[in-house]
C-alpha atoms as a PDB file:
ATOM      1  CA  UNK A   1       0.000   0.000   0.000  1.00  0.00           C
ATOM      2  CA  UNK A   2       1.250   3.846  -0.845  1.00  0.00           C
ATOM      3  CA  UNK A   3       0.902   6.469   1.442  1.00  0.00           C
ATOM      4  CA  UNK A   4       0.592   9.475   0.842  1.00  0.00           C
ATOM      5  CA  UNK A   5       0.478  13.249   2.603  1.00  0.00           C
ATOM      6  CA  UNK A   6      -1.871  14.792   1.956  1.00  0.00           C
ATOM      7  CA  UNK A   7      -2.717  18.462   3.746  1.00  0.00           C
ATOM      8  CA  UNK A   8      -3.261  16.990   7.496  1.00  0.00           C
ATOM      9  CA  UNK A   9      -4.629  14.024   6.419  1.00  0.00           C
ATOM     10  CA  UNK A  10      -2.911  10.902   5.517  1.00  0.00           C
ATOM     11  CA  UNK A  11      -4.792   8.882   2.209  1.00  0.00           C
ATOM     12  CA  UNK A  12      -3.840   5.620   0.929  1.00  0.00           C
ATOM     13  CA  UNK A  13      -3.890   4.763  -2.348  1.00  0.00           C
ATOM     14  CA  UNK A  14      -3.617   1.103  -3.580  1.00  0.00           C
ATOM     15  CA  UNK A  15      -0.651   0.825  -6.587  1.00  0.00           C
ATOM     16  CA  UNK A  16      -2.398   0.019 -10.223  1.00  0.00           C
ATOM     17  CA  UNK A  17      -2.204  -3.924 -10.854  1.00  0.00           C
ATOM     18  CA  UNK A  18      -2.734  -6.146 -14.375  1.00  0.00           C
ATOM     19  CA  UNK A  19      -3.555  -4.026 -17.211  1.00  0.00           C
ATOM     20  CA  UNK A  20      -3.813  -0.833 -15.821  1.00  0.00           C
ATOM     21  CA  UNK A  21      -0.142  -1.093 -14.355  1.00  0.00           C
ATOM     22  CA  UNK A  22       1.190  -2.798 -17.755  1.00  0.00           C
ATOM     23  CA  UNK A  23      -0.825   0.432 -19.651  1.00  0.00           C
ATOM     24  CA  UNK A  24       0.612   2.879 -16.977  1.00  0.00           C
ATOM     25  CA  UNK A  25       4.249   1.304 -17.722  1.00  0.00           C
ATOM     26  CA  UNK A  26       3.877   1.641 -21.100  1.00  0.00           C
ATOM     27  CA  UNK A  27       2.781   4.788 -21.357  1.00  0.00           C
ATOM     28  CA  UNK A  28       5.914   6.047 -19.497  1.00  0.00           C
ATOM     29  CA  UNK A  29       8.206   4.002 -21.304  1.00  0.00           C
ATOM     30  CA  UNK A  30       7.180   5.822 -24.660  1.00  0.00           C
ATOM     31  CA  UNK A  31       7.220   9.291 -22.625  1.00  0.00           C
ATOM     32  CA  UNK A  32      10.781   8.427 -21.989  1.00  0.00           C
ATOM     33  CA  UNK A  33      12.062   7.518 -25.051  1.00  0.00           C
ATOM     34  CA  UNK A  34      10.255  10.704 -26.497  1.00  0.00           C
ATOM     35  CA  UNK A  35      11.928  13.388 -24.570  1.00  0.00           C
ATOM     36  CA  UNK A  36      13.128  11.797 -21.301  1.00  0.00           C
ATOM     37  CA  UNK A  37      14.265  15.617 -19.908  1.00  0.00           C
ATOM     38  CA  UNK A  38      10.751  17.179 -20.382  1.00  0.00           C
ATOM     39  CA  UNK A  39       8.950  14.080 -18.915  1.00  0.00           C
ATOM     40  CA  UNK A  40      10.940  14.562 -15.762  1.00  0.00           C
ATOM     41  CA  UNK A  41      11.224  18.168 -15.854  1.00  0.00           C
ATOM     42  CA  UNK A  42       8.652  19.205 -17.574  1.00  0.00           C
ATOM     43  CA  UNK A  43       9.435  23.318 -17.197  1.00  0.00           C
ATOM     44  CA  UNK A  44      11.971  22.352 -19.818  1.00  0.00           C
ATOM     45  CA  UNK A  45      11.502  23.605 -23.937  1.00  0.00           C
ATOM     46  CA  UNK A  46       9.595  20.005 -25.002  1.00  0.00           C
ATOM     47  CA  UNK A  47      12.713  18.813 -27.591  1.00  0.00           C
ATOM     48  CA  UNK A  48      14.927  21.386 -26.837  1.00  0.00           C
ATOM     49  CA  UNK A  49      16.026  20.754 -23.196  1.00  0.00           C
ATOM     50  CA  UNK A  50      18.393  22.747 -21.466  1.00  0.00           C
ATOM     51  CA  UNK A  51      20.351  20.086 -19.863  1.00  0.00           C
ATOM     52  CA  UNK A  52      22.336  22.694 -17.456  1.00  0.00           C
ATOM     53  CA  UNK A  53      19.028  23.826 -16.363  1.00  0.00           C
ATOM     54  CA  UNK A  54      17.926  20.293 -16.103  1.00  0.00           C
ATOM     55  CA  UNK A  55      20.720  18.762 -14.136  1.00  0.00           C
ATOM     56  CA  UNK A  56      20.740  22.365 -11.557  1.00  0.00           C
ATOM     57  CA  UNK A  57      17.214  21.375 -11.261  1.00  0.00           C
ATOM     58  CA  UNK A  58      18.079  17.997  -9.344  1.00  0.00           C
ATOM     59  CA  UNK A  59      20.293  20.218  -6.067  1.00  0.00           C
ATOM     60  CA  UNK A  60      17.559  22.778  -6.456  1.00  0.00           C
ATOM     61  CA  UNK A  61      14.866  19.532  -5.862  1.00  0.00           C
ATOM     62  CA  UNK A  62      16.809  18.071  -2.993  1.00  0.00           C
ATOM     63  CA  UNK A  63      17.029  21.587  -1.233  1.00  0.00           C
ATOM     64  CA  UNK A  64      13.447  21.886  -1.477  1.00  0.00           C
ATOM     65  CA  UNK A  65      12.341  18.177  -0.781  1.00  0.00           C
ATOM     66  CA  UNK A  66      14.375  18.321   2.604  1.00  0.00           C
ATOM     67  CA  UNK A  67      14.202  22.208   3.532  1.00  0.00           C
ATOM     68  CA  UNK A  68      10.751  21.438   5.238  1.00  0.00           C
ATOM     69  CA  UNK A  69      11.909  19.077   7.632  1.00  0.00           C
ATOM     70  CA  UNK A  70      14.910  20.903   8.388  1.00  0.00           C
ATOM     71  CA  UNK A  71      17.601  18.721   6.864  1.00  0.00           C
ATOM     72  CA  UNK A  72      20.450  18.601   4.333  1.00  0.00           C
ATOM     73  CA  UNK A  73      22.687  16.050   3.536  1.00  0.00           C
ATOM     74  CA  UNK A  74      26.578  16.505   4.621  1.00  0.00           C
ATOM     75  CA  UNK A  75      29.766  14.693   3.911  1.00  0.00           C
ATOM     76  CA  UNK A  76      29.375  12.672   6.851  1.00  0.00           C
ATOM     77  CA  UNK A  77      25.999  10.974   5.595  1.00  0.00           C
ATOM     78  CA  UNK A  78      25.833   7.812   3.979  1.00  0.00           C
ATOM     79  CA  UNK A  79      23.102   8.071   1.468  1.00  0.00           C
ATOM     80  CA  UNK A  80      21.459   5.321  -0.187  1.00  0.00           C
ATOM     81  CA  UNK A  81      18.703   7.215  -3.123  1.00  0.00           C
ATOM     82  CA  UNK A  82      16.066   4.771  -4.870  1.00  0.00           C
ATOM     83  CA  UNK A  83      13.997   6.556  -7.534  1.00  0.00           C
ATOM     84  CA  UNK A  84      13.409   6.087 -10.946  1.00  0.00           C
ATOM     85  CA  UNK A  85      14.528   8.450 -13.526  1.00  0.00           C
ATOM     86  CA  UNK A  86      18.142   9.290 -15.464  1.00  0.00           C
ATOM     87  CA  UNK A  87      19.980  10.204 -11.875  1.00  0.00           C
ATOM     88  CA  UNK A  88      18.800  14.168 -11.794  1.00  0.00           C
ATOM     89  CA  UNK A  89      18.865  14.258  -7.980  1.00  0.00           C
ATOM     90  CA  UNK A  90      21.391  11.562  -7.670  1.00  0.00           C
ATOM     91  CA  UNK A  91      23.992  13.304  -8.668  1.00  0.00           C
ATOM     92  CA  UNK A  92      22.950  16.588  -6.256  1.00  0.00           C
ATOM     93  CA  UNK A  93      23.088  14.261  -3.398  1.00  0.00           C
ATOM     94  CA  UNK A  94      26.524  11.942  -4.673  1.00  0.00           C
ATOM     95  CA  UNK A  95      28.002  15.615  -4.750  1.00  0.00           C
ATOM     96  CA  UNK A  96      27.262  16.300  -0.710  1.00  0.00           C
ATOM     97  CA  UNK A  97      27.230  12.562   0.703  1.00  0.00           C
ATOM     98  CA  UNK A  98      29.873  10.693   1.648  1.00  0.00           C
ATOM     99  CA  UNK A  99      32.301   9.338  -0.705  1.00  0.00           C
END
C-alpha cells in the first residue's frame, strides 16, 4: 500500500495492478524515449532541453524536498537514493554525501 500526505490528512492509495499497471508502464516508457528531460522536468523547452538547467534542477529539488523538515545532507551521511529516472537528484546528493 502507498501512502501518501496529503494536507493533514494521511490517504492511501492502492498501486495500479494487471492491465492498468502494464498500460501505466507503457505509457511512461514511450514518454521516456520521447523526450526523457521534459517528462521529468517538464518546465523544460519540449525537444529542446536545457540540460544545465535540467541537471541544476536535481540540487535545487533536494534543497526543497528536505528544507521542510529541516535537513540537508553533509559529507558525513551515507546516502542510499532509490527513484526512478536518469539520476537528476542523484547526482545533487553523490556531490554532498559521503564518498
Amino acid at each position: 500500500m502507498c501512502v501518501r500526505r496529503v494536507g493533514r490528512e494521511m490517504s492511501s492509495a492502492t498501486p495500479p495492478t494487471g492491465d492498468a499497471a502494464k498500460a501505466m508502464r507503457s505509457y511512461w516508457d514511450a514518454k521516456a524515449r520521447e523526450d526523457v528531460m521534459y517528462y521529468i522536468h517538464n518546465v523544460l523547452d519540449y525537444a529542446e532541453p536545457d540540460e544545465v538547467n535540467f541537471w541544476a534542477s536535481g540540487r535545487q529539488n533536494l534543497v526543497e524536498t528536505l528544507a521542510p523538515f529541516g535537513r540537508a545532507i553533509s559529507s558525513d551521511d551515507d546516502v542510499v537514493e532509490i527513484g526512478c529516472g536518469i539520476g537528476r537528484i542523484t547526482w545533487a546528493i553523490a556531490s554532498d554525501a559521503s564518498q
